[in-house]
N, C-alpha and C. Protein backbone atom coordinates (compact mmCIF):
# COMPACT_ATOMS: atom_id res chain seq x y z
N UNK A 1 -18.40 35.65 24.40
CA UNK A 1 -17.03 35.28 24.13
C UNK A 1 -16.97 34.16 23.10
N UNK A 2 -17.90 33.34 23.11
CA UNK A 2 -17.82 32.28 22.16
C UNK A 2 -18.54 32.63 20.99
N UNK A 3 -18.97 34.06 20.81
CA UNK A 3 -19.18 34.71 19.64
C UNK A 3 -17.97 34.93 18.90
N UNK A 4 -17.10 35.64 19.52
CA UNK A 4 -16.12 36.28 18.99
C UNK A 4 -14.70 35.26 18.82
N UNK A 5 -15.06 33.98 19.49
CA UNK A 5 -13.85 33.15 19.23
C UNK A 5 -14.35 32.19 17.97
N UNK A 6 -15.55 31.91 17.41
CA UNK A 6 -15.79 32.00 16.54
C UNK A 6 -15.41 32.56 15.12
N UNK A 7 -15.57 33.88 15.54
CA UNK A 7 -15.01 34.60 14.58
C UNK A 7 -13.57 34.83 14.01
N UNK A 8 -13.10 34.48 15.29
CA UNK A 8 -11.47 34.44 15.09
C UNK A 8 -11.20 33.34 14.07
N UNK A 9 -12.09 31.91 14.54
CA UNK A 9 -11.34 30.73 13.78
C UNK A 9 -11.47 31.07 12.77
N UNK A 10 -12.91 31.79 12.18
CA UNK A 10 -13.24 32.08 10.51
C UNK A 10 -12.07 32.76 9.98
N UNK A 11 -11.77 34.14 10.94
CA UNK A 11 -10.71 34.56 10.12
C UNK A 11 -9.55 33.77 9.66
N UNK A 12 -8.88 32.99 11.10
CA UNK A 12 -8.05 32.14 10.75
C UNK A 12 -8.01 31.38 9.48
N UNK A 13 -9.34 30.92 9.46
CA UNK A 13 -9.56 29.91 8.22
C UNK A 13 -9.57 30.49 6.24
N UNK A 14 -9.89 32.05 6.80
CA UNK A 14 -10.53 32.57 5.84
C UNK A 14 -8.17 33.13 4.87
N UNK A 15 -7.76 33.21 6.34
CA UNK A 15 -6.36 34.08 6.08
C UNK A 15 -5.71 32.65 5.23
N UNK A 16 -5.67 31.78 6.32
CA UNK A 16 -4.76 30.49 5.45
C UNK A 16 -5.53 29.80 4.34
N UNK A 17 -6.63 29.92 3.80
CA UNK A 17 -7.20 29.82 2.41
C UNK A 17 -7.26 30.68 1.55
N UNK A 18 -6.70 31.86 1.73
CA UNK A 18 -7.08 32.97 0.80
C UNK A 18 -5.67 34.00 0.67
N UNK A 19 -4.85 33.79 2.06
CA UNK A 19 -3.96 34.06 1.61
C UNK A 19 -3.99 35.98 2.56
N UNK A 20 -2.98 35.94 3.02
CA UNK A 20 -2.55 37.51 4.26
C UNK A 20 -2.91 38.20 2.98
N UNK A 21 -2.83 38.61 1.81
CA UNK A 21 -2.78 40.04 1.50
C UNK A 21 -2.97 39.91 -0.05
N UNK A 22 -3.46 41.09 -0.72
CA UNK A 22 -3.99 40.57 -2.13
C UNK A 22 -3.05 41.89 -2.94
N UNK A 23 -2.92 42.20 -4.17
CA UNK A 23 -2.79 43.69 -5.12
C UNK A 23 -4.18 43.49 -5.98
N UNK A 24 -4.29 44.89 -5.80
CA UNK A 24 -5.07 45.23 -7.15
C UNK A 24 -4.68 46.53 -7.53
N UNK A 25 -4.99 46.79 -8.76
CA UNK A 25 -4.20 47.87 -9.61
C UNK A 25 -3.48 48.46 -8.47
N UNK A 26 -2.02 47.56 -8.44
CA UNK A 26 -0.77 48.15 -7.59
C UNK A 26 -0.95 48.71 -6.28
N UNK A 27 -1.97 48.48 -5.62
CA UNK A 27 -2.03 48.84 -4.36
C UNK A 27 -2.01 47.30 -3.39
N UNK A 28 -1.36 47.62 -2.81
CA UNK A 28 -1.25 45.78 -1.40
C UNK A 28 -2.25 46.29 -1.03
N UNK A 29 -3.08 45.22 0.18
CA UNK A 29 -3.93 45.39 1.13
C UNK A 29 -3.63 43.93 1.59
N UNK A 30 -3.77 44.39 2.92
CA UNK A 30 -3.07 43.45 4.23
C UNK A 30 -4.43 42.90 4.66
N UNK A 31 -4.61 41.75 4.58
CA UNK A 31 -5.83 41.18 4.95
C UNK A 31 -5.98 40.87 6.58
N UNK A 32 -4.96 40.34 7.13
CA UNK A 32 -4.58 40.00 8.33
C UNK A 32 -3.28 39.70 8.92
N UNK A 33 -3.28 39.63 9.78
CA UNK A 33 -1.89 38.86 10.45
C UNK A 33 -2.36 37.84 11.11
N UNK A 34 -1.48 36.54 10.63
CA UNK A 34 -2.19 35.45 11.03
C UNK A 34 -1.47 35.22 12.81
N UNK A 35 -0.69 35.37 12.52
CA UNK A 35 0.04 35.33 14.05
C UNK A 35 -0.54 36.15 15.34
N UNK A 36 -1.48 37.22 14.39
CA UNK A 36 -1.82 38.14 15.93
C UNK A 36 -3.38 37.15 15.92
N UNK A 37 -3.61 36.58 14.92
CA UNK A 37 -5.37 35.97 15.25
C UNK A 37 -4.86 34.97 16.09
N UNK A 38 -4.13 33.99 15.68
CA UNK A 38 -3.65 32.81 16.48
C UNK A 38 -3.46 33.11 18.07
N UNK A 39 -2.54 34.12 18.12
CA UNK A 39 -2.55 34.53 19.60
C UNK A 39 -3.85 34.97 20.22
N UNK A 40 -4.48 35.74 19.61
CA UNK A 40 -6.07 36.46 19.81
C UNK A 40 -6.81 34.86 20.78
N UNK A 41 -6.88 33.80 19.31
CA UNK A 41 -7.58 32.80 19.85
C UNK A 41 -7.13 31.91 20.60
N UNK A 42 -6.11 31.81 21.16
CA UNK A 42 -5.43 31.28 22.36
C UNK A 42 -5.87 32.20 23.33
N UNK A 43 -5.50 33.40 23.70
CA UNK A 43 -6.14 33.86 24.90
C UNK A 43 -7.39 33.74 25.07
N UNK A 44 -8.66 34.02 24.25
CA UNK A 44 -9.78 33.66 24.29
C UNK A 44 -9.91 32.28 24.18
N UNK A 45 -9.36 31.69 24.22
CA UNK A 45 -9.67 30.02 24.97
C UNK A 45 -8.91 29.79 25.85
N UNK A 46 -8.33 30.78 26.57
CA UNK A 46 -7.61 30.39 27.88
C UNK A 46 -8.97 31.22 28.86
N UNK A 47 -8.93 32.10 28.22
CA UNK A 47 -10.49 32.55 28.96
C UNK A 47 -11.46 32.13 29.03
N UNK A 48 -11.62 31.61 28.25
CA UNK A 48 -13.33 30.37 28.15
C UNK A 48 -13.08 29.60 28.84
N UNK A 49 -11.79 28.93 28.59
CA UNK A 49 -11.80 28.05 30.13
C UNK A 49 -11.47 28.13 31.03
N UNK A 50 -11.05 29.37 31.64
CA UNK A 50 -11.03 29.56 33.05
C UNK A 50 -12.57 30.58 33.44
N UNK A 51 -13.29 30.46 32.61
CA UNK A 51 -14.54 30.44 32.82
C UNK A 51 -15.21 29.97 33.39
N UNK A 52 -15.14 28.88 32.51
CA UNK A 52 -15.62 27.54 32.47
C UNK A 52 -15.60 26.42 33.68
N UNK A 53 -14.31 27.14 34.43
CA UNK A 53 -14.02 26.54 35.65
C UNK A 53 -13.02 25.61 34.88
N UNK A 54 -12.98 25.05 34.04
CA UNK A 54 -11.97 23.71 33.26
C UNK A 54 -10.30 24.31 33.73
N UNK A 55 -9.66 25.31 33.52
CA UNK A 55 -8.65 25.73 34.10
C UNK A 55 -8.09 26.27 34.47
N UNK A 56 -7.10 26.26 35.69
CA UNK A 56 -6.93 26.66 36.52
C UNK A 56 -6.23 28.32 36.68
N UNK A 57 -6.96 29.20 37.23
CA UNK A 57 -6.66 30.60 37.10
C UNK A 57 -5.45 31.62 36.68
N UNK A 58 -4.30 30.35 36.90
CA UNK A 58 -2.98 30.70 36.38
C UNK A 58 -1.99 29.08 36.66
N UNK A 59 -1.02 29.92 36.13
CA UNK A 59 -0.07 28.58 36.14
C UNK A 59 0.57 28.65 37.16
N UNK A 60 1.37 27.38 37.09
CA UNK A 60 2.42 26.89 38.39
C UNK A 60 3.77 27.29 37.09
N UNK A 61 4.42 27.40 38.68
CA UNK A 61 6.00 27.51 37.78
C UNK A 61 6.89 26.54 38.78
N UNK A 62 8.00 26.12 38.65
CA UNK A 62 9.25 25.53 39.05
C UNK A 62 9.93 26.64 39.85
N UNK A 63 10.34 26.74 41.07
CA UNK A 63 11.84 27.28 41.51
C UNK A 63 12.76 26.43 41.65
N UNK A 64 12.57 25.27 41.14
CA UNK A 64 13.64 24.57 41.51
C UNK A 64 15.11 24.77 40.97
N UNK A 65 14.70 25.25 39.90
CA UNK A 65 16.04 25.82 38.72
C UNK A 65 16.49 27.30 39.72
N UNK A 66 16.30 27.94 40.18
CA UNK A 66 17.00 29.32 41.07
C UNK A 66 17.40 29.10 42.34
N UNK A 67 17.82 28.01 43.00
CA UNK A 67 18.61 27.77 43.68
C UNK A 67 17.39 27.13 44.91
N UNK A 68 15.91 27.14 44.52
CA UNK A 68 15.29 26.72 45.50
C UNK A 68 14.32 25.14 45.14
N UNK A 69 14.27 24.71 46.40
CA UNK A 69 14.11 23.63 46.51
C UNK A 69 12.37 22.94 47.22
């Protein structure tokens, strides 16, 4: 897993230095979507650390806002 979250940041790094998408002789090509890597590497570090034991298996929520107390 910490192979591949690796790889994510590169892309990340590689998209916002270089730029989502290029032309050459009139054809686009879509390099990435930076928004789906970003999300990618948030879940894979929500997984590494509930791996990791560091956090906790899910979240807490509030009912206090739906009428409970």
């Amino acid at each position: 897993m910490a192979t591949t979250l690796a790889e994510v940041e590169t892309a990340i790094t590689a998209v916002e230095t270089s730029g989502q998408s290029s032309v050459v002789d009139g054809l686009q090509y879509t390099r990435a979507n930076l928004a789906a890597l970003i999300q990618l590497r948030d879940t894979l570090k929500g997984e590494s650390d509930r791996a990791a034991g560091s956090r906790p298996p899910f979240r807490g929520f509030q009912l206090s806002g739906m009428g409970y107390s």
